[in-house]
Structures are given as structure tokens and as C-alpha cells.
Protein backbone atom coordinates (compact mmCIF):
# COMPACT_ATOMS: atom_id res chain seq x y z
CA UNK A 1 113.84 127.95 76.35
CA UNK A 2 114.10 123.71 75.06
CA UNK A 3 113.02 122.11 77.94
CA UNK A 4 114.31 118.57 77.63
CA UNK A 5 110.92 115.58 77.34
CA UNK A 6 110.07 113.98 80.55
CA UNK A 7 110.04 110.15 81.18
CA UNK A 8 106.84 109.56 80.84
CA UNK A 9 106.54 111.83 77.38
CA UNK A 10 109.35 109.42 76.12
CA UNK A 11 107.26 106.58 76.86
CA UNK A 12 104.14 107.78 74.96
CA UNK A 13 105.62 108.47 72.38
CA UNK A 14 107.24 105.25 71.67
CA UNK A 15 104.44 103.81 72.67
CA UNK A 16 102.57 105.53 70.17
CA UNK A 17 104.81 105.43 67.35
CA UNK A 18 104.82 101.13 68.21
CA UNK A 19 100.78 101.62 67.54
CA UNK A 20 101.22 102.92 64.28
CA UNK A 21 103.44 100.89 62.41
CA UNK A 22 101.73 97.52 64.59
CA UNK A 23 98.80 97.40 61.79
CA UNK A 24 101.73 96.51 59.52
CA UNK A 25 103.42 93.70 61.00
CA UNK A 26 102.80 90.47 60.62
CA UNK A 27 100.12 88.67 63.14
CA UNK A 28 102.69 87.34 66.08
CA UNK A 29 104.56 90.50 65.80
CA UNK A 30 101.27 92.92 65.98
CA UNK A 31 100.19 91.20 68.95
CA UNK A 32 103.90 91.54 70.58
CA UNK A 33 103.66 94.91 69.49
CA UNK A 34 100.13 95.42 71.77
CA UNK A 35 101.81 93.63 74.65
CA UNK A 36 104.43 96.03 74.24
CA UNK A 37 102.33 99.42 74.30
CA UNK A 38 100.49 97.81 77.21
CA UNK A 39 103.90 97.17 79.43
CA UNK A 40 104.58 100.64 78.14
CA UNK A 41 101.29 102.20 79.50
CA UNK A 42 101.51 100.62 82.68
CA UNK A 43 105.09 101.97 83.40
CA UNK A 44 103.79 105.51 82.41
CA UNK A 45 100.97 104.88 84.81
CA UNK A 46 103.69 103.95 87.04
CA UNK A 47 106.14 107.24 86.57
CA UNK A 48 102.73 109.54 87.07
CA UNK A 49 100.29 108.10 89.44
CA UNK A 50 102.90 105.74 91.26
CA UNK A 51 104.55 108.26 93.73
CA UNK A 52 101.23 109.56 95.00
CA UNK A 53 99.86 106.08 95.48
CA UNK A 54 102.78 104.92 97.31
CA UNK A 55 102.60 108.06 99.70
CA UNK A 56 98.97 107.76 99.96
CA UNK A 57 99.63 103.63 100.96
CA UNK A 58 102.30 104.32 103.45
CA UNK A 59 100.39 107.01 104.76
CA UNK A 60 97.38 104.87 105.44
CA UNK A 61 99.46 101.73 106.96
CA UNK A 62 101.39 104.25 109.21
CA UNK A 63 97.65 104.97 110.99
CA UNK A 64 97.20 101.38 111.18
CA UNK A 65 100.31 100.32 112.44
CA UNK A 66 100.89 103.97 114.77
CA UNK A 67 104.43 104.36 113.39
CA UNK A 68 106.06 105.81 110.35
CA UNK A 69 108.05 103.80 107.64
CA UNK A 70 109.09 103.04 104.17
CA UNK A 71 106.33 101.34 101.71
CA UNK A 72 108.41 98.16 101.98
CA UNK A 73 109.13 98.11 105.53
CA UNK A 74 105.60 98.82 106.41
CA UNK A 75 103.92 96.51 103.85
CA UNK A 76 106.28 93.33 105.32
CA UNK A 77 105.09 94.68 109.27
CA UNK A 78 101.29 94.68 107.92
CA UNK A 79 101.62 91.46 106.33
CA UNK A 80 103.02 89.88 109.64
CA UNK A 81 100.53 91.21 111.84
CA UNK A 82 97.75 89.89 109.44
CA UNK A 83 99.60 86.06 109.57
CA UNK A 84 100.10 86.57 113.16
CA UNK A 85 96.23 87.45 113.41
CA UNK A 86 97.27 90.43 115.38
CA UNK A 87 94.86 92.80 112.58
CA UNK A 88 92.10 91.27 110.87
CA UNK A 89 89.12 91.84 109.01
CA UNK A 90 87.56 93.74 113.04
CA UNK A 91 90.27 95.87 112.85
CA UNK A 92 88.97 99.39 112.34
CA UNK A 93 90.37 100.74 109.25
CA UNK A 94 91.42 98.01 108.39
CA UNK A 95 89.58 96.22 105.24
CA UNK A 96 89.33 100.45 103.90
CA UNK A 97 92.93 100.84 104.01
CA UNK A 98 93.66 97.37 102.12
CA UNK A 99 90.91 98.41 99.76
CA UNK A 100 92.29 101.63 98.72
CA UNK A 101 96.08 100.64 98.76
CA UNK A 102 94.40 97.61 96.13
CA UNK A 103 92.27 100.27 94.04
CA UNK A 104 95.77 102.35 93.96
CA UNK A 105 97.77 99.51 92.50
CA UNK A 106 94.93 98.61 90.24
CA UNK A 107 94.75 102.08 88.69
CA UNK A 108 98.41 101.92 87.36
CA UNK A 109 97.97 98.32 86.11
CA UNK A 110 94.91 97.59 84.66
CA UNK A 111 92.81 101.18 84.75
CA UNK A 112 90.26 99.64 83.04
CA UNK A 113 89.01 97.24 85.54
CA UNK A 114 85.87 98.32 86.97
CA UNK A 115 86.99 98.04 90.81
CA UNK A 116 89.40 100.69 89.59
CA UNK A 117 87.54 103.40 88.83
């Protein structure tokens, strides 16, 4: 049975085939070549880790805010509660929840930071 490539195998590999024909190019096109296999990286991140960090996000704003939602609907709500200074940093769950939804984000864009391991 040919089982057709997922998204995110089509995305390695052309962001490994970039990789090996970037020692070739010339100096400003190497280095938009590495720009390019990092934008790639961070959109496979995106395809494998992304879903479960969303869920895990919405799941954790839901308990703050005691209601269901969409990731956007709920981030906006969040957002206006913390300008309204109806949740701040005494809320309980609060600064653990904003942590982890950060840490989330952090792991599909820039793994390599420290906070994101």
C-alpha cells in the first residue's frame, strides 16, 4: 500500500534538500537559504506540536475563565479581564497558566530557547 507523505514530511524534506545545496550559494543567498529552513522548521513545529498546544491553552483558559471557547475567543476574553484588572498576577492559576500557554508557543518557535525546554 503507497501511502501518500504527510505535510510535515513535505516540509522536511524541502527543508532539507534547501540545506544541502545552501553551502553552494553565494553568501546573501546561503543566509536566505537558513532563514528559509528556519521558517520551514517552525511551520513543521507548527503542523506537529501546534494542535496539542492549542488544546492544552484553551483548556487551561477555560478553568480560568469557568467557560468553554475557541483559542481566539478565549485569548481576546483573558486579555480583557487582565486590562480590566479583573485577573491579575493573585489570581490563582493564573501566572501557571500564562506560563505554560508561553512555554507552548515557545516550543514551536524557537525550541532552542532555554525557557522552552
Amino acid at each position: 500500500m503507497i501511502t501518500h507523505p504527510r505535510t510535515e514530511e513535505l516540509v522536511e524534506a524541502v527543508a532539507r534538500w534547501i540545506d544541502t545545496i545552501r553551502p553552494a550559494l553565494a553568501p546573501r543567498d546561503a543566509f536566505l537559504a537558513r532563514v528559509a529552513v528556519n521558517v520551514l522548521g517552525v511551520v513543521q513545529r507548527e503542523l506537529t506540536l501546534g494542535p496539542a498546544a492549542e488544546a492544552d491553552a484553551v483548556e487551561r483558559m477555560s478553568g480560568l475563565l469557568g467557560h468553554g471557547g475557541g483559542h481566539a475567543e478565549l485569548t481576546a476574553e483573558l486579555c480583557a479581564k487582565l486590562q480590566a484588572g479583573e485577573l491579575d498576577a493573585q489570581t490563582p492559576g493564573l501566572l501557571a497558566a500564562l506560563r505554560a500557554n508561553a512555554q507552548g508557543q515557545v516550543a514551536i518557535d524557537q525550541p532552542n530557547y532555554s525557557s522552552a525546554r
